[in-house]
N, C-alpha and C. Protein backbone atom coordinates (compact mmCIF):
# COMPACT_ATOMS: atom_id res chain seq x y z
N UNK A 1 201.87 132.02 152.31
CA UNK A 1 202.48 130.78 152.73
C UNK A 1 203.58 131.10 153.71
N UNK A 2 203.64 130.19 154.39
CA UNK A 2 204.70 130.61 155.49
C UNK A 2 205.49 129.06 155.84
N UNK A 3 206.65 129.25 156.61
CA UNK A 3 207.50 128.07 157.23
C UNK A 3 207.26 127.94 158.69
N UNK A 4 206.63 126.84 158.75
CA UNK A 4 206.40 127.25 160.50
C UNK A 4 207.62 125.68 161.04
N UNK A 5 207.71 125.20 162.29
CA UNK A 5 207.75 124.20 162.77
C UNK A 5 207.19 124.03 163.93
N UNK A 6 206.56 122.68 163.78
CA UNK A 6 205.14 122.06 163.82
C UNK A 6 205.69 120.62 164.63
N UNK A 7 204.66 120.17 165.37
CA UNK A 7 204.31 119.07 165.87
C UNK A 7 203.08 117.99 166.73
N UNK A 8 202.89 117.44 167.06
CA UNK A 8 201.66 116.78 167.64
C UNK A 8 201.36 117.63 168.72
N UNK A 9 202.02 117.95 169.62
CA UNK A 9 201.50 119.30 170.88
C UNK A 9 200.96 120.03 169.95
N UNK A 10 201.83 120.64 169.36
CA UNK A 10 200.80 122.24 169.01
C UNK A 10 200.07 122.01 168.54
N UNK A 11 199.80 121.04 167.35
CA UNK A 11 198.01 120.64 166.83
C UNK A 11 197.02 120.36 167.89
N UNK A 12 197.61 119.52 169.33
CA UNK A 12 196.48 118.95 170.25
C UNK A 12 196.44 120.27 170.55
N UNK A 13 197.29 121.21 171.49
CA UNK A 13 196.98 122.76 171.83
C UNK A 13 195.86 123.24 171.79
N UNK A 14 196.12 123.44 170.02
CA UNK A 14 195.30 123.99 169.02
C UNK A 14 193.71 123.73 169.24
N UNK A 15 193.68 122.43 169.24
CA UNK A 15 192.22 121.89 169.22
C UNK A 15 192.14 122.04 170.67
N UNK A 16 192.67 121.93 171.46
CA UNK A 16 192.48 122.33 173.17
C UNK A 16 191.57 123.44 173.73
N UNK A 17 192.48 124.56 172.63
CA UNK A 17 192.24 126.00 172.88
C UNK A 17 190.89 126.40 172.53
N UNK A 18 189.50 125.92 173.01
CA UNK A 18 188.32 125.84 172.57
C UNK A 18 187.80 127.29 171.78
N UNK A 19 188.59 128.12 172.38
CA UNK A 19 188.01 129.41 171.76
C UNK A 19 188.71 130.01 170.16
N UNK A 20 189.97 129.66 170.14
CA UNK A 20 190.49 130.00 169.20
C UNK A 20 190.50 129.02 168.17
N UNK A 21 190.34 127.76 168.02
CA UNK A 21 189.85 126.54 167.88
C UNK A 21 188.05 126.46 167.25
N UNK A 22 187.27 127.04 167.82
CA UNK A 22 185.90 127.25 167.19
C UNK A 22 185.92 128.27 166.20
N UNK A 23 186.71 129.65 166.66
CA UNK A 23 186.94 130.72 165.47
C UNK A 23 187.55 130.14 164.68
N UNK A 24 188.29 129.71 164.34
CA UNK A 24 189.31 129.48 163.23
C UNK A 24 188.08 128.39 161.97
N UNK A 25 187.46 127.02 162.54
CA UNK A 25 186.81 126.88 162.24
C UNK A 25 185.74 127.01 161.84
N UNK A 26 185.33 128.19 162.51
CA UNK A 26 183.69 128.49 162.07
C UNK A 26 184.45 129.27 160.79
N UNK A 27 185.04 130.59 161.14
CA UNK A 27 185.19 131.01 159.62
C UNK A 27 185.48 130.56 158.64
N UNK A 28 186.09 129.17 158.88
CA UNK A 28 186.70 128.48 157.99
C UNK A 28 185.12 128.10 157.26
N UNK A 29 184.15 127.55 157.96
CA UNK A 29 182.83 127.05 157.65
C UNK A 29 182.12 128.32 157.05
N UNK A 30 182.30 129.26 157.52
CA UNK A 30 181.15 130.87 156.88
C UNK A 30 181.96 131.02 155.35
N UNK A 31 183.45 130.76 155.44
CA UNK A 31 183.89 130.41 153.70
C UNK A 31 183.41 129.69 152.76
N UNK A 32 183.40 129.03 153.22
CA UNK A 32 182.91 127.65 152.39
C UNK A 32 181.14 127.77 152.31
N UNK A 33 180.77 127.96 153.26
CA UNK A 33 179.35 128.36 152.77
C UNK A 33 178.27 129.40 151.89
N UNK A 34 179.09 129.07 150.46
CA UNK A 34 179.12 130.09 149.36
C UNK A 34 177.73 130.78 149.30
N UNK A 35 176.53 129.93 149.46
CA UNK A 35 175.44 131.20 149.12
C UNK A 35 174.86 131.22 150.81
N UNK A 36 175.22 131.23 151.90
CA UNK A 36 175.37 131.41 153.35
C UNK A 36 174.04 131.14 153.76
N UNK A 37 173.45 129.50 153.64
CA UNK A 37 172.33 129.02 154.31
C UNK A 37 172.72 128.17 155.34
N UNK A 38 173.87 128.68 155.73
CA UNK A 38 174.29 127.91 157.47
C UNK A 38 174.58 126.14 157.18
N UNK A 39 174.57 126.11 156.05
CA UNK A 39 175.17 124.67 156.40
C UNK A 39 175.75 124.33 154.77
N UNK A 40 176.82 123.18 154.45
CA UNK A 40 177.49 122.96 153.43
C UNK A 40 176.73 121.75 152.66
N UNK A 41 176.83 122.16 151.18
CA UNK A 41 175.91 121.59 150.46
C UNK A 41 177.45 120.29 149.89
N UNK A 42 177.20 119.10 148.95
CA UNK A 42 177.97 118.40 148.74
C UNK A 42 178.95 119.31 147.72
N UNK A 43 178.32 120.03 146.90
CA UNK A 43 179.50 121.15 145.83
C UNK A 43 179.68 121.82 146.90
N UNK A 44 179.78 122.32 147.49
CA UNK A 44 180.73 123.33 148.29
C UNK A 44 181.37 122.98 149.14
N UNK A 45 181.51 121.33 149.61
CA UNK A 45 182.71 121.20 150.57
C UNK A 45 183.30 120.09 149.16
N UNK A 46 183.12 119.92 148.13
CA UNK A 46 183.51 119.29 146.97
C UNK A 46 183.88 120.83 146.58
N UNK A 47 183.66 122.06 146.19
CA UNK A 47 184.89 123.17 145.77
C UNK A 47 186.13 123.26 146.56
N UNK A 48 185.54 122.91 147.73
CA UNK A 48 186.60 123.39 148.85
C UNK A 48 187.94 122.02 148.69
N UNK A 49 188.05 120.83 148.61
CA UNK A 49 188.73 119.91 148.49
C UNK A 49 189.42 120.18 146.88
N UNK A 50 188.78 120.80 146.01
CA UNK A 50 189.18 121.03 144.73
C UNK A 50 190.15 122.00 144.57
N UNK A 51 189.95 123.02 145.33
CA UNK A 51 190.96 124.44 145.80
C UNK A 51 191.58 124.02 146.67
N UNK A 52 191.53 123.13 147.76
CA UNK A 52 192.91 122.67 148.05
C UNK A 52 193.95 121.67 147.36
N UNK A 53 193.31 121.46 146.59
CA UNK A 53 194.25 120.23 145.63
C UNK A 53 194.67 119.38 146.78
N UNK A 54 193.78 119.07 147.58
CA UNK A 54 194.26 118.09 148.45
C UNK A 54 194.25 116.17 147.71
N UNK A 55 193.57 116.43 146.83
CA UNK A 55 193.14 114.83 146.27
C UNK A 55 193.84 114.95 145.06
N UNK A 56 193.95 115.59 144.66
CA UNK A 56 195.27 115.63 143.11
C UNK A 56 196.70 115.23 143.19
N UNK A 57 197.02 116.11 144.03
CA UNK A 57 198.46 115.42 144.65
C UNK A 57 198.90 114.56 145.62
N UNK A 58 200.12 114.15 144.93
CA UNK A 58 200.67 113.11 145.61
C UNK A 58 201.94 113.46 146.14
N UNK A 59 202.05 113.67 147.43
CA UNK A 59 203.53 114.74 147.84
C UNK A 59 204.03 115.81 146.97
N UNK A 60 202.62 116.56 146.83
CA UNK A 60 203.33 117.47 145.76
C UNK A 60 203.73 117.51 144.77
N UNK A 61 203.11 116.48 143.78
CA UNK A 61 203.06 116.01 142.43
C UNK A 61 201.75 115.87 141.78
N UNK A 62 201.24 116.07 140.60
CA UNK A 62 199.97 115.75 140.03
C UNK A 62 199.83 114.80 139.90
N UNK A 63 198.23 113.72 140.23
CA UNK A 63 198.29 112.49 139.57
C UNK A 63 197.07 112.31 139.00
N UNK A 64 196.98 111.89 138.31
CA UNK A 64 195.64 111.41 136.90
C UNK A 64 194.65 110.58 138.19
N UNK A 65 193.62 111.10 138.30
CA UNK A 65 192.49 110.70 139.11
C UNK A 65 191.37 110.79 138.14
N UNK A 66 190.63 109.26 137.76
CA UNK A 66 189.21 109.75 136.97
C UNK A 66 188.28 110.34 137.45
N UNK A 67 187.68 111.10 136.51
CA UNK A 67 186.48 111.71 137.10
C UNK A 67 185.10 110.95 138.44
N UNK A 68 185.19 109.81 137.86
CA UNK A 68 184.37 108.67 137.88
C UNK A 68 185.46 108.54 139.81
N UNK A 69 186.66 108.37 139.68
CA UNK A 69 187.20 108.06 141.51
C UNK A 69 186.99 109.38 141.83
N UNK A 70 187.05 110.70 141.36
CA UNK A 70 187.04 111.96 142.35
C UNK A 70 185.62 111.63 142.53
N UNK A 71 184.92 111.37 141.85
CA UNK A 71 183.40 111.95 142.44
C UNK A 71 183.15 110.66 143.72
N UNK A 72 183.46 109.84 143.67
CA UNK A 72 183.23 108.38 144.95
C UNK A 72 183.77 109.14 146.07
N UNK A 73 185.38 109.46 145.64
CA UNK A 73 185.84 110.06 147.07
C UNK A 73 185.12 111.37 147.80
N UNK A 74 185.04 112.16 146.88
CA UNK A 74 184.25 113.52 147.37
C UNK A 74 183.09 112.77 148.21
N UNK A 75 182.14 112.06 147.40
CA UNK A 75 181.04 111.66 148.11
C UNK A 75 181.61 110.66 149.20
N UNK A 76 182.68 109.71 149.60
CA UNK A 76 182.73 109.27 151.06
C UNK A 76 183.22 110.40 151.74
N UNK A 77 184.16 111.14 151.57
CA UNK A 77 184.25 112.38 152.36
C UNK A 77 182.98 113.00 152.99
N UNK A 78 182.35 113.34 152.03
CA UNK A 78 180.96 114.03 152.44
C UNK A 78 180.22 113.11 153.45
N UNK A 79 180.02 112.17 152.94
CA UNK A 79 179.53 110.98 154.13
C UNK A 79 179.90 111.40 155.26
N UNK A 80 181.24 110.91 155.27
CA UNK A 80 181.94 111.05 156.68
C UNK A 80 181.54 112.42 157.33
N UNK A 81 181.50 113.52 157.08
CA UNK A 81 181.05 114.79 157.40
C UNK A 81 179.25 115.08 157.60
N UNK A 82 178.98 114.18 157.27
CA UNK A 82 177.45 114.34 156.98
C UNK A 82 176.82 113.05 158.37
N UNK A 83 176.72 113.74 159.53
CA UNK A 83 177.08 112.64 160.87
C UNK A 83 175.77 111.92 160.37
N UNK A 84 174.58 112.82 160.21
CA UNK A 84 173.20 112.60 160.56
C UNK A 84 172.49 112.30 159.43
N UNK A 85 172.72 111.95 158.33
CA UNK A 85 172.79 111.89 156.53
C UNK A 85 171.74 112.65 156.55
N UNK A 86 171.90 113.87 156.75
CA UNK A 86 170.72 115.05 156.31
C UNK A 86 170.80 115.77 154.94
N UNK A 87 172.04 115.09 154.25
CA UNK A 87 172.01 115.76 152.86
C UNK A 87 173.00 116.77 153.07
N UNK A 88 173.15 117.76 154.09
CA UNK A 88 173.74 118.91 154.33
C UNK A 88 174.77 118.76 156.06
N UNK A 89 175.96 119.61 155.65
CA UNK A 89 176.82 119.41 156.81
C UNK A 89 177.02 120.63 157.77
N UNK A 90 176.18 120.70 158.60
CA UNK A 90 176.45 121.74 159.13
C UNK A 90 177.65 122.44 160.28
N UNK A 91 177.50 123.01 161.16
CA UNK A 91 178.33 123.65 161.52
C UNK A 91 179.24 122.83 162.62
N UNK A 92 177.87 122.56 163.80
CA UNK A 92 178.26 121.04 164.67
C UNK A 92 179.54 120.04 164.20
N UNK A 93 178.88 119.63 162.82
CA UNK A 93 179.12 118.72 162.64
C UNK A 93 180.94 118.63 161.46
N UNK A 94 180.68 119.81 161.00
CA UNK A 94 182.03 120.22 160.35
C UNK A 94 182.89 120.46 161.50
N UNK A 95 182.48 121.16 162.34
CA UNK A 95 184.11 121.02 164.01
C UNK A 95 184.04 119.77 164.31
N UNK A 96 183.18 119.17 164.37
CA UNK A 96 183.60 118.07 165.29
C UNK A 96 184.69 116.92 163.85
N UNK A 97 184.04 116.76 162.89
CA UNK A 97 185.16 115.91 162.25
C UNK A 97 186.50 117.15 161.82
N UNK A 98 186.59 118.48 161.53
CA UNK A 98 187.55 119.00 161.85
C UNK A 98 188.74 118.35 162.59
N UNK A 99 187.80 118.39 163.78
CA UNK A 99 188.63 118.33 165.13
C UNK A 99 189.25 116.73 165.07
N UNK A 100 188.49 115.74 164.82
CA UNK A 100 188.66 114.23 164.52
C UNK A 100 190.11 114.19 163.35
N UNK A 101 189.94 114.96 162.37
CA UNK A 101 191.12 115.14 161.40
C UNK A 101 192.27 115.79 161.73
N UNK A 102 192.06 116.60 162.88
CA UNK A 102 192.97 117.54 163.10
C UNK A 102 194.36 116.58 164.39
N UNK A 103 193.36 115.71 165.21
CA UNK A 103 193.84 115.23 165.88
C UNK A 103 194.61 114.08 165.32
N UNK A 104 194.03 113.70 164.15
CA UNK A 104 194.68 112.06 163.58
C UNK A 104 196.02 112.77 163.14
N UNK A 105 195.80 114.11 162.86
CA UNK A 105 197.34 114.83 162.05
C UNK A 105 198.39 115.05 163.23
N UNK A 106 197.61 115.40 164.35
CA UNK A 106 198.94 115.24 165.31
C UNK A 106 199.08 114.15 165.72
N UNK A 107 198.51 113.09 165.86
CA UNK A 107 199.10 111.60 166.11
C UNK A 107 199.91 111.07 165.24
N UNK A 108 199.67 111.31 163.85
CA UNK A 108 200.46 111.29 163.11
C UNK A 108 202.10 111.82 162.83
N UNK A 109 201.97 112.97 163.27
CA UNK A 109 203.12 114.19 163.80
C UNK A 109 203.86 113.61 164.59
N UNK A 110 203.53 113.19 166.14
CA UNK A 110 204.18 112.40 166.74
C UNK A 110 204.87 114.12 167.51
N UNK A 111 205.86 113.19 168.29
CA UNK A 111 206.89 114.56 169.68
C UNK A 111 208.06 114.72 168.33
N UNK A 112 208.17 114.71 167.61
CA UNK A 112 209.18 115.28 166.77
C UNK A 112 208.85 116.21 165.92
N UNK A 113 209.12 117.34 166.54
CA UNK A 113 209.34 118.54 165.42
C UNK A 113 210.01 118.59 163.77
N UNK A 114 209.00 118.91 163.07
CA UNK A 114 209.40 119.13 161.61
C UNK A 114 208.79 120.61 161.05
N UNK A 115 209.55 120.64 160.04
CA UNK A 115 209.82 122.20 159.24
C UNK A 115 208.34 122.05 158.20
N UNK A 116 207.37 122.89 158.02
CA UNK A 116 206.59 122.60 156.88
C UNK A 116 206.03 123.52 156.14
N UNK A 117 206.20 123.50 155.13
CA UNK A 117 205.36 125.22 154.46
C UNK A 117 203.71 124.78 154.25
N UNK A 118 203.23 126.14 155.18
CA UNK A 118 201.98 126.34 155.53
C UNK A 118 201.10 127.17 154.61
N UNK A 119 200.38 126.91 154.00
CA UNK A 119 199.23 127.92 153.53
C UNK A 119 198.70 129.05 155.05
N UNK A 120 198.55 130.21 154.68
CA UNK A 120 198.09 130.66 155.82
C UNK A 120 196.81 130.63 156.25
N UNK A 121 195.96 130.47 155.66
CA UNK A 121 194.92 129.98 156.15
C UNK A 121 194.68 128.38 156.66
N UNK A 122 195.28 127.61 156.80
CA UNK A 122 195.69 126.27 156.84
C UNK A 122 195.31 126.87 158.55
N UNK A 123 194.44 125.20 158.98
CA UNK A 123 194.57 125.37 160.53
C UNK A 123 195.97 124.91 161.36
N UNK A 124 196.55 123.99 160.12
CA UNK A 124 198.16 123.21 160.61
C UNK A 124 198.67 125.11 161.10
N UNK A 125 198.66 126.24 159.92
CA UNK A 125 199.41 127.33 159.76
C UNK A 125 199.11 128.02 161.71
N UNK A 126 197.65 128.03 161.67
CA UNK A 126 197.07 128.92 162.72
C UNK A 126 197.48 128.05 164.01
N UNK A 127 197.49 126.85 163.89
CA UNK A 127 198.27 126.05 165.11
C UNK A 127 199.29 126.45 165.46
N UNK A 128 200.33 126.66 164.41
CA UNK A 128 201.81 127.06 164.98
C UNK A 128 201.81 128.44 164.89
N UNK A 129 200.99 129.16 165.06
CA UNK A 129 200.98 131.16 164.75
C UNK A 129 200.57 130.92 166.48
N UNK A 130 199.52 130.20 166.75
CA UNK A 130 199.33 130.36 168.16
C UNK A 130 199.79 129.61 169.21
N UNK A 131 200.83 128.77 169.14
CA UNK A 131 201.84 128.55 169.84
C UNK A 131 202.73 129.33 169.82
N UNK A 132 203.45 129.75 168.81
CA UNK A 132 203.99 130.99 168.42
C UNK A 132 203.68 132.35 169.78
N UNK A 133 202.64 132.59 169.69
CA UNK A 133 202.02 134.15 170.02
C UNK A 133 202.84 133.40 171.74
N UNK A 134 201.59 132.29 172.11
CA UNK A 134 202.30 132.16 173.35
C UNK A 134 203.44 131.94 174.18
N UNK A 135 204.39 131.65 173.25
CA UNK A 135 205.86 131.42 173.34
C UNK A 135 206.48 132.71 173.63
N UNK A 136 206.48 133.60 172.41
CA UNK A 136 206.50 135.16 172.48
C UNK A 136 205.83 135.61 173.95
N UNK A 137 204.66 135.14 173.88
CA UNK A 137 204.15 136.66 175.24
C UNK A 137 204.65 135.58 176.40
N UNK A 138 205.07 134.56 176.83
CA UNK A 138 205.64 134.23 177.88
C UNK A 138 207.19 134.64 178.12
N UNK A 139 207.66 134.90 176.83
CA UNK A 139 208.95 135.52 176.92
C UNK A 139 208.93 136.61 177.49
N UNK A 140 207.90 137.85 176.69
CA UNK A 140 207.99 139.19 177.20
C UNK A 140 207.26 139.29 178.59
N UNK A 141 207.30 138.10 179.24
CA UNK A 141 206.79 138.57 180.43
C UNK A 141 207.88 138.15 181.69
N UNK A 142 208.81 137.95 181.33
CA UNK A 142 210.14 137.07 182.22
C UNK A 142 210.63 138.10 182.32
């Protein structure tokens, strides 16, 4: 985990930077694709939301979710990820709503810089590591 500070530029950047931007994602996708048939089954992008405790908490608090609402939400999530309702989400189609989520987070963000503790694998984390890098190597080059 790390402290970065973060804002709507460096997320758009981020998703800008097509090359570092597809890596970050694809591996993110070759993770999650637990028995590695190239595309995400509904339990494995449903483990992946479970290990982030992204739907449990509430600013960082636990909250009582029934079984009966996690499983609706997992499945509109999956929807939403599932462009072509093929049952399975593949690679295409995981960057591109990535990228759709990634961008609503910097609109959200807004031109004001804030402080946030990052998981390091977090793409928010790898956004501000590579603004970061370029900040640094434009320095050492003055």
């Amino acid at each position: 985990m790390g402290v970065v500070i973060i804002d709507g530029t460096t997320v758009k950047d981020f998703v800008s930077d097509e090359v570092q931007f597809k890596k970050s994602v694809d591996e993110r996708f070759a993770a999650l694709d637990l028995n590695n048939d190239g595309v995400l089954s509904r339990s494995e992008l449903q483990k992946a939301f479970v290990s982030m405790r992204l739907i449990k908490t509430h600013f960082g608090m636990d909250v009582a979710t029934s079984p009966d609402e996690l499983t609706q939400l997992y499945n509109s999530i999956f929807d939403k990820f599932d462009c072509d309702q093929s049952g399975t989400v593949d690679l295409d189609e995981f960057r591109e709503e990535m990228k759709k989520i990634l961008l609503a987070i910097a609109d959200g963000l807004g031109s004001c810089p804030i402080q946030m503790a990052l998981e390091d694998q977090s793409f928010l984390k790898q956004a501000a590591d590579l603004e970061a890098s370029k900040t640094s190597s434009s320095v050492s080059h003055t």
